[in-house]
Protein backbone atom coordinates (compact mmCIF):
# COMPACT_ATOMS: atom_id res chain seq x y z
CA UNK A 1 -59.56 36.07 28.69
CA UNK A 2 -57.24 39.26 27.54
CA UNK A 3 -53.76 38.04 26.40
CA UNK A 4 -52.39 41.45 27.23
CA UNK A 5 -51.88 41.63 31.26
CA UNK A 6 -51.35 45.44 30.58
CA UNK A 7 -53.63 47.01 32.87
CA UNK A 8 -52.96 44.07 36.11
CA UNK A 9 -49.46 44.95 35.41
CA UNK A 10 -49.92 48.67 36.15
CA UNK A 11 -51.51 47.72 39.19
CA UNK A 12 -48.55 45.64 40.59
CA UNK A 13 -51.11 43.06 40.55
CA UNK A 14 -48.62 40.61 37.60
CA UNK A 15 -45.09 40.96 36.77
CA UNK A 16 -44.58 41.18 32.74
CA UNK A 17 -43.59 37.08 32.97
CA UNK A 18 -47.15 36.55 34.16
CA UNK A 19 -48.52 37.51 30.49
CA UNK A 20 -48.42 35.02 27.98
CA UNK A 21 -47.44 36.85 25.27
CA UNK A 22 -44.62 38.84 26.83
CA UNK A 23 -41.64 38.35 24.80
CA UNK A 24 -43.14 36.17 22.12
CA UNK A 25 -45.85 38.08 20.66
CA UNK A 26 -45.89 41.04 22.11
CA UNK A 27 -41.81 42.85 22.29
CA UNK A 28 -40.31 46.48 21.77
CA UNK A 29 -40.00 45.64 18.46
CA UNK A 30 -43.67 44.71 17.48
CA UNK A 31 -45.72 46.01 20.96
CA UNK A 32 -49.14 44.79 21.77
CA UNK A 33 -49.95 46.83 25.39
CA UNK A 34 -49.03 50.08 26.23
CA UNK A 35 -46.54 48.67 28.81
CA UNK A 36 -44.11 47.54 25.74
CA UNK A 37 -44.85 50.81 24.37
CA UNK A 38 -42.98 53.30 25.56
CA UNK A 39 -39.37 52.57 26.50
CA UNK A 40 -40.15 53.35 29.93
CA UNK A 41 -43.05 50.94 30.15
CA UNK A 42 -43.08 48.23 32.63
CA UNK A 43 -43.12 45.31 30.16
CA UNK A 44 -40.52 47.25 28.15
CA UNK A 45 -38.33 48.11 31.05
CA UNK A 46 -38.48 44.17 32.22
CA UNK A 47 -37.41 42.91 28.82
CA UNK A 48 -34.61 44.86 28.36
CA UNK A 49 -32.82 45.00 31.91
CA UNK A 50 -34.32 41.74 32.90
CA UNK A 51 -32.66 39.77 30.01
CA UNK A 52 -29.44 41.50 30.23
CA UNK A 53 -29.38 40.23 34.32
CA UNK A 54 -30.49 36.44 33.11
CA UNK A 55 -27.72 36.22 30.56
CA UNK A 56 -24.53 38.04 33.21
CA UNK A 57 -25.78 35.61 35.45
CA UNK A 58 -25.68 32.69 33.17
CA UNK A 59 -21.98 33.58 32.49
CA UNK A 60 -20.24 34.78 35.33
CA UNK A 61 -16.63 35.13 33.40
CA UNK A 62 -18.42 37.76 31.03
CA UNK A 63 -19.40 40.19 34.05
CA UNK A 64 -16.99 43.53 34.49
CA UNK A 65 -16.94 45.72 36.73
CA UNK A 66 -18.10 49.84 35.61
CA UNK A 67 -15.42 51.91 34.98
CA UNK A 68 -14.74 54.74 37.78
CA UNK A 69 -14.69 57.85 36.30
């Protein structure tokens, strides 16, 4: 079996928590697949906006509103 979920991922077929090594082995920082790749990647895209929800929601005093401009 392929540790990278890459291709299934493209596909719609897995989300990026479906692979076992997103987020441990395989990040931006050190990239395995081509979806942690690029910045606009799927895996790459999930890890950074995903996170950022999990932790807002995990502290709901730390929220703020955007700033109108």
């Amino acid at each position: 079996m392929q540790a990278c979920q890459c291709p299934a991922i493209i596909r719609g077929v897995k989300k990026p928590t479906d692979c076992a090594i997103f987020g441990t082995v395989c990040t931006p920082r050190d990239p395995i697949g081509s979806c942690m790749v690029s910045a606009e990647g799927a895996c790459a895209a999930y890890y950074k906006y995903r996170r950022g929800i999990i932790r807002r929601c995990s502290d709901a005093h730390s929220v703020t509103r955007p700033l109108l401009q």
